[in-house]
Protein backbone atom coordinates (compact mmCIF):
# COMPACT_ATOMS: atom_id res chain seq x y z
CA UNK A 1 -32.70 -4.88 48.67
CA UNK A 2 -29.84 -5.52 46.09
CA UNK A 3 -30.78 -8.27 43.62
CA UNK A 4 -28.35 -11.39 43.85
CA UNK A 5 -26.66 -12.34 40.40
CA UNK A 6 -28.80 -14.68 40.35
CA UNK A 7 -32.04 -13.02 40.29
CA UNK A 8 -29.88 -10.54 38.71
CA UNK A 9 -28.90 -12.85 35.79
CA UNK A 10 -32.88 -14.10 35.22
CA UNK A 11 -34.03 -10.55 35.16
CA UNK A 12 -31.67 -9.76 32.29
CA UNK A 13 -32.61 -13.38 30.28
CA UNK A 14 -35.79 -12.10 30.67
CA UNK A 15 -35.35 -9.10 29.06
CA UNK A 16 -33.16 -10.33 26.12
CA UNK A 17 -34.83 -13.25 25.49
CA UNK A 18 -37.35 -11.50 22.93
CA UNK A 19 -34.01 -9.82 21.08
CA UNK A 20 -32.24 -12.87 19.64
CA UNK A 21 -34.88 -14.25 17.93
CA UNK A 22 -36.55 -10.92 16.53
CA UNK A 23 -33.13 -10.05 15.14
CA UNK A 24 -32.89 -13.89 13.50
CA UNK A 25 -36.22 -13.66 11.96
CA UNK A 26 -35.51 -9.65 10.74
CA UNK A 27 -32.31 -11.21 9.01
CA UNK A 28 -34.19 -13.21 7.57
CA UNK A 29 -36.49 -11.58 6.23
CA UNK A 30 -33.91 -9.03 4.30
CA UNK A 31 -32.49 -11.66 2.89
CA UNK A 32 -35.52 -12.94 0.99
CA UNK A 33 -35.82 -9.98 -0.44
CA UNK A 34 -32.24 -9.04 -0.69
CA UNK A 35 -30.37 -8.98 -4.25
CA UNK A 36 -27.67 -6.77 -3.05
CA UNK A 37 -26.64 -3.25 -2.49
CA UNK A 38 -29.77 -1.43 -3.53
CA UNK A 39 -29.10 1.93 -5.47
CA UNK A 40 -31.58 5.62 -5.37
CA UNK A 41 -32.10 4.70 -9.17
CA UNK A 42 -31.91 8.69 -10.06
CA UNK A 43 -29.31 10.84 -11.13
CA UNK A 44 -27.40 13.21 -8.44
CA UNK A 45 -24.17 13.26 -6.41
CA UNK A 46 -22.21 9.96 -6.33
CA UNK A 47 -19.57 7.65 -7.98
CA UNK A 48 -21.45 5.02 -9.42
CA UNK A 49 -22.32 4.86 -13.21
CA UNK A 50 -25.90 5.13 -13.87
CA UNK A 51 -26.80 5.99 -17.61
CA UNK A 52 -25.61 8.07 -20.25
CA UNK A 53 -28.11 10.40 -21.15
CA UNK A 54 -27.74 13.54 -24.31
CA UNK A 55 -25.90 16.50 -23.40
CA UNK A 56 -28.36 19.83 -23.09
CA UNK A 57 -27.75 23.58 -22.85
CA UNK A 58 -26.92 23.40 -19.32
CA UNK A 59 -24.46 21.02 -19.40
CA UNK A 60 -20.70 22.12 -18.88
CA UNK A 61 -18.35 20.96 -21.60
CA UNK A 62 -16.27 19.07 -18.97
CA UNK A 63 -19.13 16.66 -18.15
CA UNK A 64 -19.08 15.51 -21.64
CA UNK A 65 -17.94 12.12 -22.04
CA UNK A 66 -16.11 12.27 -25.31
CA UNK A 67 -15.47 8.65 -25.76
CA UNK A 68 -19.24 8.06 -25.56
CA UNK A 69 -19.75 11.00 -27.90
CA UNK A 70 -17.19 10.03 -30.15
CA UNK A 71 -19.26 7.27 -31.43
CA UNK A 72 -22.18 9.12 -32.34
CA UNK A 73 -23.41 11.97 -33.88
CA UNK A 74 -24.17 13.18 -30.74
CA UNK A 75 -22.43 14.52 -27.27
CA UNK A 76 -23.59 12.69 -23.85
CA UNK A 77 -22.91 12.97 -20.31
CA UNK A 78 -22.77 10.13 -17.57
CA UNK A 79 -25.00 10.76 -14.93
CA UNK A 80 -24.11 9.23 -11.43
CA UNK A 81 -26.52 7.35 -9.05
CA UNK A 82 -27.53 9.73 -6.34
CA UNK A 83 -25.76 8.24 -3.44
CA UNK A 84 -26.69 10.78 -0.51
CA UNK A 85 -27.58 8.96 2.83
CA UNK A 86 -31.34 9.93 3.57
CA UNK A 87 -32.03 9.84 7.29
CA UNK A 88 -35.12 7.28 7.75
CA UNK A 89 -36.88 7.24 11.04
CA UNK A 90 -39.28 4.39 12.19
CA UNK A 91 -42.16 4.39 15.02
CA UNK A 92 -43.43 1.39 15.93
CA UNK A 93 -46.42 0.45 17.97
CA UNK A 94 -45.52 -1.88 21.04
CA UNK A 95 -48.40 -1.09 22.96
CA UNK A 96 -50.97 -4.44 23.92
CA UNK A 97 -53.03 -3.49 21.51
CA UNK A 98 -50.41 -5.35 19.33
CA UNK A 99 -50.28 -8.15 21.55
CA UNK A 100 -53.31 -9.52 20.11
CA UNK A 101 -53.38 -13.06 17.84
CA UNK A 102 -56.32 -15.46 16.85
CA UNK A 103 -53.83 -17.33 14.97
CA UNK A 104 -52.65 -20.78 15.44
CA UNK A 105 -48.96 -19.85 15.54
CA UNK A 106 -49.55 -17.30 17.95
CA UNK A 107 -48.39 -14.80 15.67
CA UNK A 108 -49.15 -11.43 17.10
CA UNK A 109 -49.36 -8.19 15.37
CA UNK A 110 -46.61 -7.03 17.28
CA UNK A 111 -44.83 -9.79 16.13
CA UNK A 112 -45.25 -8.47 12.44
CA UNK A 113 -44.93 -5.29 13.10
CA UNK A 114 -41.39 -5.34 15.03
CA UNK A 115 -39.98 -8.05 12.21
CA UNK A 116 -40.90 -5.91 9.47
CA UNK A 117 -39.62 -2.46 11.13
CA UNK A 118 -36.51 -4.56 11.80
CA UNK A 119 -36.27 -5.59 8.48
CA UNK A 120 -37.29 -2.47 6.55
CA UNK A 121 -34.14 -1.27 9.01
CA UNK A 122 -31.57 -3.73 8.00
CA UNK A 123 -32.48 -3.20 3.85
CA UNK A 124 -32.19 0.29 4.58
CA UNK A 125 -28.73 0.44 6.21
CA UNK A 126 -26.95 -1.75 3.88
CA UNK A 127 -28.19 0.39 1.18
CA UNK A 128 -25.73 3.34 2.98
CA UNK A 129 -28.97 4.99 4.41
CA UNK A 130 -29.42 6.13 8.10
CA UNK A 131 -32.07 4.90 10.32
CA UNK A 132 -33.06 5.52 13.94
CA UNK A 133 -36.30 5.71 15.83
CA UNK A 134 -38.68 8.81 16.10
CA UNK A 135 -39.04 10.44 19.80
CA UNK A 136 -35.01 10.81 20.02
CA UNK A 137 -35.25 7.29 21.11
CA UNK A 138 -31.94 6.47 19.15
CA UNK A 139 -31.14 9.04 16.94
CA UNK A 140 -30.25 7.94 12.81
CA UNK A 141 -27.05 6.29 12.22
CA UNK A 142 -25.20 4.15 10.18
CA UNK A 143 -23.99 0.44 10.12
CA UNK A 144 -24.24 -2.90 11.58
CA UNK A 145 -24.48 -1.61 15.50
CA UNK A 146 -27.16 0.12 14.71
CA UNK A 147 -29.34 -3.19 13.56
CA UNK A 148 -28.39 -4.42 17.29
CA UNK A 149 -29.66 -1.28 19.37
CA UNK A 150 -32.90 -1.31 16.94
CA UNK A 151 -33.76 -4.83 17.70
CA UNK A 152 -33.11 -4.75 21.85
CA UNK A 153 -35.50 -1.34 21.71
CA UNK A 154 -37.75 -2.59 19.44
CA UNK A 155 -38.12 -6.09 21.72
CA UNK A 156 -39.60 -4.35 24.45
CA UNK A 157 -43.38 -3.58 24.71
CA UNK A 158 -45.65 -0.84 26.71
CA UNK A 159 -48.71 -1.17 29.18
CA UNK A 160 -50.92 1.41 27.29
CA UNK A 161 -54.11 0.15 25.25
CA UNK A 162 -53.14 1.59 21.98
CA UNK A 163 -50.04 3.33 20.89
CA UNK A 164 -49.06 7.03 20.41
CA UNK A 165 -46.61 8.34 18.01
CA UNK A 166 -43.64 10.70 18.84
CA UNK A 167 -43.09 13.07 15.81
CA UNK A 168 -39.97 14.40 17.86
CA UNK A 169 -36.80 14.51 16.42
CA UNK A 170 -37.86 13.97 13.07
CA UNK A 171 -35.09 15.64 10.74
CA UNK A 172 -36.48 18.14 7.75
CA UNK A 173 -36.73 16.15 4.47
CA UNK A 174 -36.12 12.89 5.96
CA UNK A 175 -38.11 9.99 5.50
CA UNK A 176 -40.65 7.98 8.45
CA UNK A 177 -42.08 5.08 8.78
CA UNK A 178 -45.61 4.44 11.01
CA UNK A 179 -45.98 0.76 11.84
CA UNK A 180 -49.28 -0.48 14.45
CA UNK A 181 -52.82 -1.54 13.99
CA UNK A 182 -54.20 2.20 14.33
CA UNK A 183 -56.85 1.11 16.23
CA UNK A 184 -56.58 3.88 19.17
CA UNK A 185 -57.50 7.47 18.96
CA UNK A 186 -56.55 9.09 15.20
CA UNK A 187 -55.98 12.42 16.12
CA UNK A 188 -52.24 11.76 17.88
CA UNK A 189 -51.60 10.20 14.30
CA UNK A 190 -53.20 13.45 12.89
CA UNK A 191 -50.88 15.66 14.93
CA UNK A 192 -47.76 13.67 14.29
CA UNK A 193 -48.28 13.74 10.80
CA UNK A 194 -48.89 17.37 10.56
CA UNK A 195 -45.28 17.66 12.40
CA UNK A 196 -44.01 15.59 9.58
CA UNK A 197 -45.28 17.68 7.13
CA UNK A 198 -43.99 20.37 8.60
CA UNK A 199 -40.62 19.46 7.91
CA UNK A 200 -41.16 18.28 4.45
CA UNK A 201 -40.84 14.61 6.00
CA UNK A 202 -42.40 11.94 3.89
CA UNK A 203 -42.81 8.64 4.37
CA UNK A 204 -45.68 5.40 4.99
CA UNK A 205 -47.95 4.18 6.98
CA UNK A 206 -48.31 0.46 7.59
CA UNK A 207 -51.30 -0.86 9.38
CA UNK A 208 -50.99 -4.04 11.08
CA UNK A 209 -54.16 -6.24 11.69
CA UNK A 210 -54.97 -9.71 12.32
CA UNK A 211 -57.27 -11.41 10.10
CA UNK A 212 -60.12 -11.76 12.67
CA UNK A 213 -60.40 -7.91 13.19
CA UNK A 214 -61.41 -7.98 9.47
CA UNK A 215 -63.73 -10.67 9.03
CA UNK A 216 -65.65 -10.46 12.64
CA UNK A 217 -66.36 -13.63 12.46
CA UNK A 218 -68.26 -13.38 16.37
CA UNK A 219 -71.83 -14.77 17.12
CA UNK A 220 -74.18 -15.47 19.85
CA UNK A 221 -72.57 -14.18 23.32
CA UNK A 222 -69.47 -12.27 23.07
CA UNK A 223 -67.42 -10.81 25.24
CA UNK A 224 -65.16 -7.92 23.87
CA UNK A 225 -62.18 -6.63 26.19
CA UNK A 226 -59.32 -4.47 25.38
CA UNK A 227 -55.98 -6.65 25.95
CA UNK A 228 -55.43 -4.60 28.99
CA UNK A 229 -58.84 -5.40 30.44
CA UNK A 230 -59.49 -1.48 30.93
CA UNK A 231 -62.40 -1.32 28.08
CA UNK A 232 -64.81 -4.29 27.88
CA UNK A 233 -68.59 -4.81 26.56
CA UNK A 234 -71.02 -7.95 26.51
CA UNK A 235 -73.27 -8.24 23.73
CA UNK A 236 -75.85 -11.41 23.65
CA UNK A 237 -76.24 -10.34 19.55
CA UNK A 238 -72.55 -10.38 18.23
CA UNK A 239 -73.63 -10.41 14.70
CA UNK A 240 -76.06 -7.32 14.71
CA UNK A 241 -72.68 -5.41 15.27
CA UNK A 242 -71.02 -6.91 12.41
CA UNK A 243 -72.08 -4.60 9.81
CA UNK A 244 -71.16 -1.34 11.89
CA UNK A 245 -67.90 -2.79 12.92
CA UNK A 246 -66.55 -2.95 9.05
CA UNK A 247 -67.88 0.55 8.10
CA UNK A 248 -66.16 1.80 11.12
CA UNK A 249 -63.16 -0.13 10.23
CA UNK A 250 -63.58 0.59 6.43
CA UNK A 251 -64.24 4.84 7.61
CA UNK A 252 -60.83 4.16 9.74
CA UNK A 253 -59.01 3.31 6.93
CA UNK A 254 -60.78 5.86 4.22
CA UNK A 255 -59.57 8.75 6.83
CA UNK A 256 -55.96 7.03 6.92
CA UNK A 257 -55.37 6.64 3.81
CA UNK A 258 -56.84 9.97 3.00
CA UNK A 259 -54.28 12.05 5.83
CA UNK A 260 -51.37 10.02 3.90
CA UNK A 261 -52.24 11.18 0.42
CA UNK A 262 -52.78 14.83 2.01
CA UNK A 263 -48.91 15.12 3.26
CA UNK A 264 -47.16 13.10 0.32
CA UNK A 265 -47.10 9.83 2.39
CA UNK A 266 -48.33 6.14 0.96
CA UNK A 267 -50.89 3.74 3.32
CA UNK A 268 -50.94 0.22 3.31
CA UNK A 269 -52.78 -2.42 5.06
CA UNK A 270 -51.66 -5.77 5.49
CA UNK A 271 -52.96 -8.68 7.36
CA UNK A 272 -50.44 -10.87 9.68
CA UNK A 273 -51.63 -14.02 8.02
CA UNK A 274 -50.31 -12.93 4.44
CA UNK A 275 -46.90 -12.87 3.10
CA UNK A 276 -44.21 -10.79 5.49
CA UNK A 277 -42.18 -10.27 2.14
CA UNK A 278 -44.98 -8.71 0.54
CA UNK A 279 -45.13 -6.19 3.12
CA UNK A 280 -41.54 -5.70 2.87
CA UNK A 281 -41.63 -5.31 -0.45
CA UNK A 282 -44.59 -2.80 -0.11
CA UNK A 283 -42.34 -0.79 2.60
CA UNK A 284 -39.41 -0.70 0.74
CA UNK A 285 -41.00 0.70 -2.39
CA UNK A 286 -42.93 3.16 -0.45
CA UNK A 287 -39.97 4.59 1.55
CA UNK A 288 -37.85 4.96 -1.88
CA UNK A 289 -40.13 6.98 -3.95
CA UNK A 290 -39.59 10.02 -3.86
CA UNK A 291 -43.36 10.95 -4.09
């Protein structure tokens, strides 16, 4: 039966009503952090002035800049800020394993996670760079639009446990950024990093947790169950797994961290009861080295 425009009209409220004030928040966030057009701080093709540095052997004598030279002993050339648009391509993990909060403001880590990608996004594509999502989801672009289609795909969320990441469509010697909790099985991050490698792509991975899933604070009687209600286990003696839960967790990590320093890639954990501009600031750094 044809919806009426009614249920028509709810259905699509519905839908939107997560993408108005993700994109609000992402703004937001940019701006903290924002202190204007943001240049590749190296030397390469481009108009803008970026330092004058001493002629050498290679240098052809019409890149001189005599008026520079003329006041010193010395001849020097004016390098220009490298201004080529790198293609940056973001996955983010919207599966209900990011649903989960023990915080009082409800925060979830798919919350965090979808703010920073957004943000990350907007710093990105002011700075003249291109940015899309990976799995040819919406292929890297330019300009404002592109912030809007980012934050209606990015609003919506998945019924699977834990999230999988497409490596498709991942352009050689782009950058990519890896944004969830990593709490599912590694070896679909394994083989979409090796893709990434393969094409020389470099980027970070961000892992998303909430403060509880570091502390395991649980005791007495406890009833674990995965947010979709598909994996659960009852333990009368909460604490006696306390110890094996953080060397798992702290082996997770070890192995992530270790995969990202294998490819060229930088890992970074942050918690979604610290500082959202810190983890911008992180991201940001991370995606513009060039190492």
């Amino acid at each position: 039966m044809t919806d009426t425009p009614l249920t028509l009209r709810s259905n699509a409220e519905n839908l939107a009503s997560p993408f108005p004030p993700l994109l609000a928040e992402a703004e937001q966030l940019a701006a903290s952090v924002l202190v204007g057009d943001h240049g590749r701080r190296r030397a390469g093709v481009g108009d803008t002035f970026w330092q004058y540095r001493p002629a050498q052997n290679h240098d052809e004598m019409r890149t001189i800049d005599w008026r520079r030279s003329a006041r010193s002993d010395s001849q020097f050339v004016q390098d220009k800020e490298w201004q080529i648009a790198q293609s940056i391509l973001l996955w983010v993990d919207q599966s209900a394993s990011m649903s989960f909060s023990s915080l009082k403001s409800e925060l979830t880590k798919g919350d965090r996670a979808r703010t920073l990608a957004l943000a990350i996004a907007i710093l990105l594509l002011r700075g003249g760079e291109r940015v899309g999502l990976t799995g040819n989801l919406l292929p890297p672009r330019r300009g404002e639009t592109q912030v809007t289609q980012l934050a209606q795909l990015l609003s919506a969320d998945n019924t699977d446990d834990f999230g999988t990441p497409d490596a498709s469509g991942m352009l050689p010697h782009s950058r990519a950024l890896f944004v969830s909790d990593f709490m599912g099985d590694l070896s679909s991050i394994e083989t979409a990093m090796a893709k990434a490698a393969d094409r020389d792509v470099r980027g970070a991975l961000v892992q998303i947790l909430d403060p509880v899933e570091e502390a395991f604070p649980f005791d007495g009687r406890t009833i674990f169950e995965s947010m979709t209600g598909a994996v659960s286990h009852e333990t009368l003696k909460a604490r006696d797994l306390r110890d094996r839960y953080l060397n798992r967790l702290a082996e997770r990590k070890d192995r992530l961290a270790t995969l990202a320093r294998t490819i060229g890639w930088q890992f970074h954990t942050h918690h979604t009861d610290d500082s959202a501009a810190s983890a911008l600031l992180w991201t940001f750094t991370a995606l513009e080295s060039r190492t």
